[in-house]
C-alpha atoms as a PDB file:
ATOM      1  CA  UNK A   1    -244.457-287.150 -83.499  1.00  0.00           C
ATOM      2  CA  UNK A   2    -242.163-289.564 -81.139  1.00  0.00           C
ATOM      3  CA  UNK A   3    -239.036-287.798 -83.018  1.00  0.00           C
ATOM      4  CA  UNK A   4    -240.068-284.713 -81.933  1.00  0.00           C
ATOM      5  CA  UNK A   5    -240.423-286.478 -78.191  1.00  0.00           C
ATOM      6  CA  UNK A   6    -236.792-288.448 -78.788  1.00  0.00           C
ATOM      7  CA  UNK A   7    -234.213-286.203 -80.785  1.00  0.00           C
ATOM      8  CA  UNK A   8    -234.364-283.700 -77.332  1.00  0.00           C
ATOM      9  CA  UNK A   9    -233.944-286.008 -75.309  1.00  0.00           C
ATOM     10  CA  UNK A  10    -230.956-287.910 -76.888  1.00  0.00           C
ATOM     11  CA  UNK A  11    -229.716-284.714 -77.209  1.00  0.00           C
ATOM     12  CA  UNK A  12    -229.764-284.128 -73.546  1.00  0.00           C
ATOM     13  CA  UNK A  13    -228.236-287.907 -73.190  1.00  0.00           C
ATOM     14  CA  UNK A  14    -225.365-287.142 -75.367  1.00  0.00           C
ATOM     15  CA  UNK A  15    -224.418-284.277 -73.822  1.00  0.00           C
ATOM     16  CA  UNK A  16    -224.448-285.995 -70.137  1.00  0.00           C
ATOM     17  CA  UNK A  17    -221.611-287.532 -71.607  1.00  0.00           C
ATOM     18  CA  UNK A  18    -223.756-291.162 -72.756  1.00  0.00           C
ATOM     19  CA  UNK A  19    -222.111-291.136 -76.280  1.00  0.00           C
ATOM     20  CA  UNK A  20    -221.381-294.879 -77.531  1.00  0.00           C
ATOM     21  CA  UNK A  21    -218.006-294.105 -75.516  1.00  0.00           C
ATOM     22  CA  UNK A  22    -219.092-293.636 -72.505  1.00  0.00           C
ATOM     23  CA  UNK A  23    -222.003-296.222 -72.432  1.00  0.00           C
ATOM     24  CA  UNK A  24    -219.078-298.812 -72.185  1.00  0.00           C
ATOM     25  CA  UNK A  25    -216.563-296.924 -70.094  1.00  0.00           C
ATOM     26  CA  UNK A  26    -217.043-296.315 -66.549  1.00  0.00           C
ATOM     27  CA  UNK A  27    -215.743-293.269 -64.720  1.00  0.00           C
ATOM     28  CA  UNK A  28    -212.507-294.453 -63.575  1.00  0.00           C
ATOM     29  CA  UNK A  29    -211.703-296.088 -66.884  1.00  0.00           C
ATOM     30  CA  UNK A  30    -212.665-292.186 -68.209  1.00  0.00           C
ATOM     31  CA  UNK A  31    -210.448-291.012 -65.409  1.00  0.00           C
ATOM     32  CA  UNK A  32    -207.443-293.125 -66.163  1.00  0.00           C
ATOM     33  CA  UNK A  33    -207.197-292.863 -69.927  1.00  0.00           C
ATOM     34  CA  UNK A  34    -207.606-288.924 -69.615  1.00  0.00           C
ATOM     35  CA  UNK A  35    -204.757-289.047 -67.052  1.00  0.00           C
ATOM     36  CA  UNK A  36    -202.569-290.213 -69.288  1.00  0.00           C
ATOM     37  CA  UNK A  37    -202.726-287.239 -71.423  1.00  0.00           C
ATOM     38  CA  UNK A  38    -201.545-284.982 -67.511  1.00  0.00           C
ATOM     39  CA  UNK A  39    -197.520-284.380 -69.449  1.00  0.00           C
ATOM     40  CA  UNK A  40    -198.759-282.770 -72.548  1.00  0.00           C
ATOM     41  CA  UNK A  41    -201.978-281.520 -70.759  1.00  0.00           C
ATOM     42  CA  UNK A  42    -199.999-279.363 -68.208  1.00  0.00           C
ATOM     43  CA  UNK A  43    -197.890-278.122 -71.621  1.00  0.00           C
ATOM     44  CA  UNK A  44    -200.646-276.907 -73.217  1.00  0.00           C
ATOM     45  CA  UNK A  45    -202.713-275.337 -69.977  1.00  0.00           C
ATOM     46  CA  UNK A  46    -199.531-273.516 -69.454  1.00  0.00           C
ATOM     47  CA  UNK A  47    -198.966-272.459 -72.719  1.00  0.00           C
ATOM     48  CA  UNK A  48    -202.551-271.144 -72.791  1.00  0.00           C
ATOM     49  CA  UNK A  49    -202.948-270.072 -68.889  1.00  0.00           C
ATOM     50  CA  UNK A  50    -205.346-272.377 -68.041  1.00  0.00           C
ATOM     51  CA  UNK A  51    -205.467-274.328 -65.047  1.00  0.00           C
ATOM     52  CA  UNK A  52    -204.706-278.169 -66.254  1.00  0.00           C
ATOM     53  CA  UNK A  53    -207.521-279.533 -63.941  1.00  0.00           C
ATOM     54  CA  UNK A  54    -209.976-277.712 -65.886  1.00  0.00           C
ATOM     55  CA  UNK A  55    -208.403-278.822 -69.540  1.00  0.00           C
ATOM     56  CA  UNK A  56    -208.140-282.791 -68.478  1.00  0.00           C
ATOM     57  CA  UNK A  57    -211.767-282.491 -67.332  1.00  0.00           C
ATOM     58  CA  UNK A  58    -212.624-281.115 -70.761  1.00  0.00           C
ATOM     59  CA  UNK A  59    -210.867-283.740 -72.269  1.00  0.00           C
ATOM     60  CA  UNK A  60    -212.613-286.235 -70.227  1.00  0.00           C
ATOM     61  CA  UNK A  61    -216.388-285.010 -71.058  1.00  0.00           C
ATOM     62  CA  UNK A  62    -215.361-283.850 -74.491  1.00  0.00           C
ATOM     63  CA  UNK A  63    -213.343-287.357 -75.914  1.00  0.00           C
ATOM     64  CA  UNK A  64    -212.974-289.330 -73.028  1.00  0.00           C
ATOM     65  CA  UNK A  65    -209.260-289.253 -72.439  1.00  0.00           C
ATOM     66  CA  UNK A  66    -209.464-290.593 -76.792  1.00  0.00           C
ATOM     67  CA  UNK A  67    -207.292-289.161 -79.282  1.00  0.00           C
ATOM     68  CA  UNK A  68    -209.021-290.655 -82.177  1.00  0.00           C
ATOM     69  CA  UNK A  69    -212.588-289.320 -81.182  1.00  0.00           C
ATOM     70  CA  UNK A  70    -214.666-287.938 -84.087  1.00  0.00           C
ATOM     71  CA  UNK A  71    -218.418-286.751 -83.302  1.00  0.00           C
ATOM     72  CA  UNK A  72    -221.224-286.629 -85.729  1.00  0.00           C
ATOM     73  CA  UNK A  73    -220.852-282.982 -86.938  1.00  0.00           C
ATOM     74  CA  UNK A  74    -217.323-283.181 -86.946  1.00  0.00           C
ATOM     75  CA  UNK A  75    -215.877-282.167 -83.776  1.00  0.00           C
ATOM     76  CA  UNK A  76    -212.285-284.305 -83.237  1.00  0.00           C
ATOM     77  CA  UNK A  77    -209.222-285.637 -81.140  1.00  0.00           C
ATOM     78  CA  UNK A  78    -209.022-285.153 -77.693  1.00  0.00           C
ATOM     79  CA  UNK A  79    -210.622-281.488 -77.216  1.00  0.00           C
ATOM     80  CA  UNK A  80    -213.120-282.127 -79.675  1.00  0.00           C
ATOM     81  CA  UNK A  81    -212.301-279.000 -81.697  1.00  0.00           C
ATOM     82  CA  UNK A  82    -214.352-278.051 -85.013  1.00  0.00           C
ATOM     83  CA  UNK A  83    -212.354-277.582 -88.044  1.00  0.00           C
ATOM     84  CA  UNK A  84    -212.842-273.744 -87.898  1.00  0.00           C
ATOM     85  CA  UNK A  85    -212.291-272.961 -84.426  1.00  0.00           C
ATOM     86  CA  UNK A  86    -208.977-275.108 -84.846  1.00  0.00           C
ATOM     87  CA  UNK A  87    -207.807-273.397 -87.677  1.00  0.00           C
ATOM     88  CA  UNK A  88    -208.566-269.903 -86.186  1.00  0.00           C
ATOM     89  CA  UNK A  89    -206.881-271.290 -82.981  1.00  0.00           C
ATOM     90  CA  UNK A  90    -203.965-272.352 -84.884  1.00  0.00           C
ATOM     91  CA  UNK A  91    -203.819-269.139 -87.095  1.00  0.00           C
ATOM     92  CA  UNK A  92    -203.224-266.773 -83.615  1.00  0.00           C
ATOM     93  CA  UNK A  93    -200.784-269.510 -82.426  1.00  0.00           C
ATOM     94  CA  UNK A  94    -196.896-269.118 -83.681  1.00  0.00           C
ATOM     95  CA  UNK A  95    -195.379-271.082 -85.913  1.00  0.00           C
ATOM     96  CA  UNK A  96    -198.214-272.693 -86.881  1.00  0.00           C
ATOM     97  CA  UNK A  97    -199.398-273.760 -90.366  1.00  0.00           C
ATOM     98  CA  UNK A  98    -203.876-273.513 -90.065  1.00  0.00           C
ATOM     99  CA  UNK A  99    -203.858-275.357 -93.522  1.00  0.00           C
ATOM    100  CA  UNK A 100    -201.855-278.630 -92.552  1.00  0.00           C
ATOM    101  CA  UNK A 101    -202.916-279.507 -88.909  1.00  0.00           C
ATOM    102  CA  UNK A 102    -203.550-283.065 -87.877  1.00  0.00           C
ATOM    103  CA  UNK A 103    -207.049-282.742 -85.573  1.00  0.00           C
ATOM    104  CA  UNK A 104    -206.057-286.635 -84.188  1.00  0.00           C
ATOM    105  CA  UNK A 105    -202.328-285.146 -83.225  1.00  0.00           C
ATOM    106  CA  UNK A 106    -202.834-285.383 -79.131  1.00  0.00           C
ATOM    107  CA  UNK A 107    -199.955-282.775 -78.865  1.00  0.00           C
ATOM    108  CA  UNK A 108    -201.681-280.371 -81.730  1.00  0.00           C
ATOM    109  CA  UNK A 109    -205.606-281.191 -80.102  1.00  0.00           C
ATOM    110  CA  UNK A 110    -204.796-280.508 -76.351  1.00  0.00           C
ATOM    111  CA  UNK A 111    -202.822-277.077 -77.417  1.00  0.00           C
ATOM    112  CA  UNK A 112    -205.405-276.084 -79.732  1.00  0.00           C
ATOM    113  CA  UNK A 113    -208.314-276.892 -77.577  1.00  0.00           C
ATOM    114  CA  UNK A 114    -206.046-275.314 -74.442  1.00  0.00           C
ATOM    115  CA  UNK A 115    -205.787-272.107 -76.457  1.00  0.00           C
ATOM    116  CA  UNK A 116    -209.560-271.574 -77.390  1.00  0.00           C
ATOM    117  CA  UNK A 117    -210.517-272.706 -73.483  1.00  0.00           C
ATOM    118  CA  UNK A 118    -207.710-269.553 -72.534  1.00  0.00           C
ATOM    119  CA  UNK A 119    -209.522-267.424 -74.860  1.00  0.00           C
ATOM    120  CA  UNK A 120    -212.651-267.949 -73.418  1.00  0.00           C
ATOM    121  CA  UNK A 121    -211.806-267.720 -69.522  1.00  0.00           C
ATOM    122  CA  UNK A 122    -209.686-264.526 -70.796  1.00  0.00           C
ATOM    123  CA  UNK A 123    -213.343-263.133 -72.493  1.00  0.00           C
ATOM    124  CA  UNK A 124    -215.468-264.571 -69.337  1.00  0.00           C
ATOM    125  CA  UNK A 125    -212.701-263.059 -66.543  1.00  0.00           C
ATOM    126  CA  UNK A 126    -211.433-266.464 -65.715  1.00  0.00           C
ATOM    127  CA  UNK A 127    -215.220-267.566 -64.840  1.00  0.00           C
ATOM    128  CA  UNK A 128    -214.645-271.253 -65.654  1.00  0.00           C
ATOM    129  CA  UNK A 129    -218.591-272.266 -65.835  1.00  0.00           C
ATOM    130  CA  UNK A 130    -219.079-268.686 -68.674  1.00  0.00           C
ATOM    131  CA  UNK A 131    -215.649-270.227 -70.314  1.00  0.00           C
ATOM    132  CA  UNK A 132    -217.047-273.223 -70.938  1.00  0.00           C
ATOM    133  CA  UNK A 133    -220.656-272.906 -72.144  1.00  0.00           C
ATOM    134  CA  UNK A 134    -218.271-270.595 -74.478  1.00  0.00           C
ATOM    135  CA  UNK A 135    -216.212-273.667 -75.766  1.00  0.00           C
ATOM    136  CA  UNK A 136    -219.609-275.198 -76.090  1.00  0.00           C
ATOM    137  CA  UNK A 137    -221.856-272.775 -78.036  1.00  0.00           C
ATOM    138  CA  UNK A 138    -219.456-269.961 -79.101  1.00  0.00           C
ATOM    139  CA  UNK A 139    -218.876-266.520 -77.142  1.00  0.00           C
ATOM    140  CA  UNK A 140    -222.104-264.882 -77.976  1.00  0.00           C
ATOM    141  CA  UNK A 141    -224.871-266.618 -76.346  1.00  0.00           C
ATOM    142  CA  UNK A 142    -223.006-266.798 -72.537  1.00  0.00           C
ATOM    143  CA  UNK A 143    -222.085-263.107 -73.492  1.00  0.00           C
ATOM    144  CA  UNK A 144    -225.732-261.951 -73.843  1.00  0.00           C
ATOM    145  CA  UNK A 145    -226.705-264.390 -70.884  1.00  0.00           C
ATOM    146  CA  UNK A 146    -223.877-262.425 -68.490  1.00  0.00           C
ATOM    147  CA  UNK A 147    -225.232-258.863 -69.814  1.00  0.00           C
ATOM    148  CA  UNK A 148    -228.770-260.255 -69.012  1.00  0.00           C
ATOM    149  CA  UNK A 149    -227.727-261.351 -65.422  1.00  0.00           C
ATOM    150  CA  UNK A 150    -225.064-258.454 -64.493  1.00  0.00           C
ATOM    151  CA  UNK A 151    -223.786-259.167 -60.955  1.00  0.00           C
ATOM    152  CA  UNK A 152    -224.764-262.965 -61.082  1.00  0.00           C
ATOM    153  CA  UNK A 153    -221.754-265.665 -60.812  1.00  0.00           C
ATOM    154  CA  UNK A 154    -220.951-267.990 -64.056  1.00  0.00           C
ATOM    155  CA  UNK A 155    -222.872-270.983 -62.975  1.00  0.00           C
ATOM    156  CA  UNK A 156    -225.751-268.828 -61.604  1.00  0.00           C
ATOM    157  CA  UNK A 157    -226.111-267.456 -65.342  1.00  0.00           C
ATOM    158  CA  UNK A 158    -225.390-270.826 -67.146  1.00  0.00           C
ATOM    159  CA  UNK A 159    -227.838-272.586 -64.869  1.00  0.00           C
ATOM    160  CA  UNK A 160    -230.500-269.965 -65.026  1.00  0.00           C
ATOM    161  CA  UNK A 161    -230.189-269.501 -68.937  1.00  0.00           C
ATOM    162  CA  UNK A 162    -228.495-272.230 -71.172  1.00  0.00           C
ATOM    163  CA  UNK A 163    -230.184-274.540 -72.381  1.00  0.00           C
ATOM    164  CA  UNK A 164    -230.135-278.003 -70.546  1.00  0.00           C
ATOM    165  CA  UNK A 165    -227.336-279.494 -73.067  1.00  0.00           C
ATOM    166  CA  UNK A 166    -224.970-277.213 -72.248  1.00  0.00           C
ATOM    167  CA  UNK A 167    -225.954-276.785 -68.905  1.00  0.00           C
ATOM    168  CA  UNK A 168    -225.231-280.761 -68.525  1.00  0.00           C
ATOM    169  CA  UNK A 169    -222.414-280.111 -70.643  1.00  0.00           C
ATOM    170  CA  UNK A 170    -220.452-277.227 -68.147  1.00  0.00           C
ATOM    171  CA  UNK A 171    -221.915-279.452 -64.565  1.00  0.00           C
ATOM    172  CA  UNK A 172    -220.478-282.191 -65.875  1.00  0.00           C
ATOM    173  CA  UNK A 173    -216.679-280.931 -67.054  1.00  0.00           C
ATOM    174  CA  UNK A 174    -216.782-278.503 -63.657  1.00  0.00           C
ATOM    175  CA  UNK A 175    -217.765-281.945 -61.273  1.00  0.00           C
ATOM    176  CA  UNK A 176    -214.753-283.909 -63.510  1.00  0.00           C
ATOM    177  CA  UNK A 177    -211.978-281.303 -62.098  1.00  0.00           C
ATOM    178  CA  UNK A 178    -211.807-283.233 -58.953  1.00  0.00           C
ATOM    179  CA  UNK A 179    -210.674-286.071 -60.958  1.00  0.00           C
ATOM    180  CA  UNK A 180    -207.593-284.597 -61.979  1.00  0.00           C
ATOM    181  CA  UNK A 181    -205.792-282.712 -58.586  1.00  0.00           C
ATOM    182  CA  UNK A 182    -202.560-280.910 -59.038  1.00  0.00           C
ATOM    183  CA  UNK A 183    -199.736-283.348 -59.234  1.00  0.00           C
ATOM    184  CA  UNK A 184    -196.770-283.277 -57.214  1.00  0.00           C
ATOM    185  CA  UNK A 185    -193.201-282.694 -58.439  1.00  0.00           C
ATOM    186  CA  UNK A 186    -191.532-285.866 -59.574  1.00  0.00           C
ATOM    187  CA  UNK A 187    -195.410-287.673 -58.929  1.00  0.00           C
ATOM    188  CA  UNK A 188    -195.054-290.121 -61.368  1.00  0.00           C
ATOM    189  CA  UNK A 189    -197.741-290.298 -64.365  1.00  0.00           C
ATOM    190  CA  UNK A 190    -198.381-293.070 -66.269  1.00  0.00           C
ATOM    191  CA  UNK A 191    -197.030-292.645 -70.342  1.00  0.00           C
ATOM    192  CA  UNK A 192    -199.942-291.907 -73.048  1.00  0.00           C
ATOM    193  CA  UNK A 193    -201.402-295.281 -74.570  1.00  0.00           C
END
């Protein structure tokens, strides 16, 4: 019975972003490693049309700013990706070989991972909170939810109808985007460790 009682809850935990990782790291430790990435973040966001705040804050709830982060089911690098969705990325993606990618590349992650986020704000009309419950679940849960809830605004529906993982999940990476403003030119930014 006190499984039934913990595996939700640690659940939840996890996805607040209290993974081993982050139970040692504070926020500005987050913060600063996930900076680093800002030079091949702001390749990738452009690459994919997606605004780089919202991609470093991913980064930052997904990996925390680390390249070599592996989850439980399988999700790796920086973005977190799933072997799938990062083969399916790379297949739509030119010049790009699906069979021989290196997940733990932080080049390869942060343009797959920038590619599926662009996909998603495309699907949800750039509605960053819809986009990302996407990137968390898949497309066809936050699809049904937005039918459900015509006329509502993206964190209306994810708030009202995901479940409390994934509404953690897309408070948390939306709250993050104020950790990473828009640089200016020539603003120097410290190289990746």
């Amino acid at each position: 019975m006190l499984l039934f009682v913990l595996v939700p809850f640690a659940a939840l935990f996890l996805a607040m972003g209290a993974h081993p990782v982050g139970l040692i790291d504070t926020d500005d430790e987050i913060r600063a490693r996930t900076e680093t990435w800002r030079p091949l973040a702001l390749i990738a966001a452009t690459e994919a049309g997606v605004p780089v705040d919202l991609l470093l804050a991913l980064v930052a709830t997904e990996s925390s700013g680390r390249p070599g982060a592996q989850s439980g089911s399988g999700a790796m690098g920086l973005t977190q990706l799933m072997p799938p969705t990062a083969k399916g990325a790379a297949a739509r993606l030119p010049g790009m070989d699906p069979d021989g990618l290196d997940y733990f590349d932080p080049a390869l992650n942060l343009r797959l991972g920038a590619a599926v986020l662009g996909g998603e704000m495309r699907t949800f009309n750039e509605d960053a909170a819809l986009a990302l419950a996407a990137y968390h679940r898949g497309a066809g849960e936050p699809a049904a939810w937005q039918r459900e809830m015509k006329g509502r605004s993206g964190i209306e529906v994810v708030r009202e109808r995901a479940p409390p993982v994934t509404r953690a999940y897309v408070e948390r990476v939306l709250l993050r985007r104020r950790w990473f403003p828009a640089k200016r030119p020539g603003a120097e930014v410290p190289a990746p460790r």
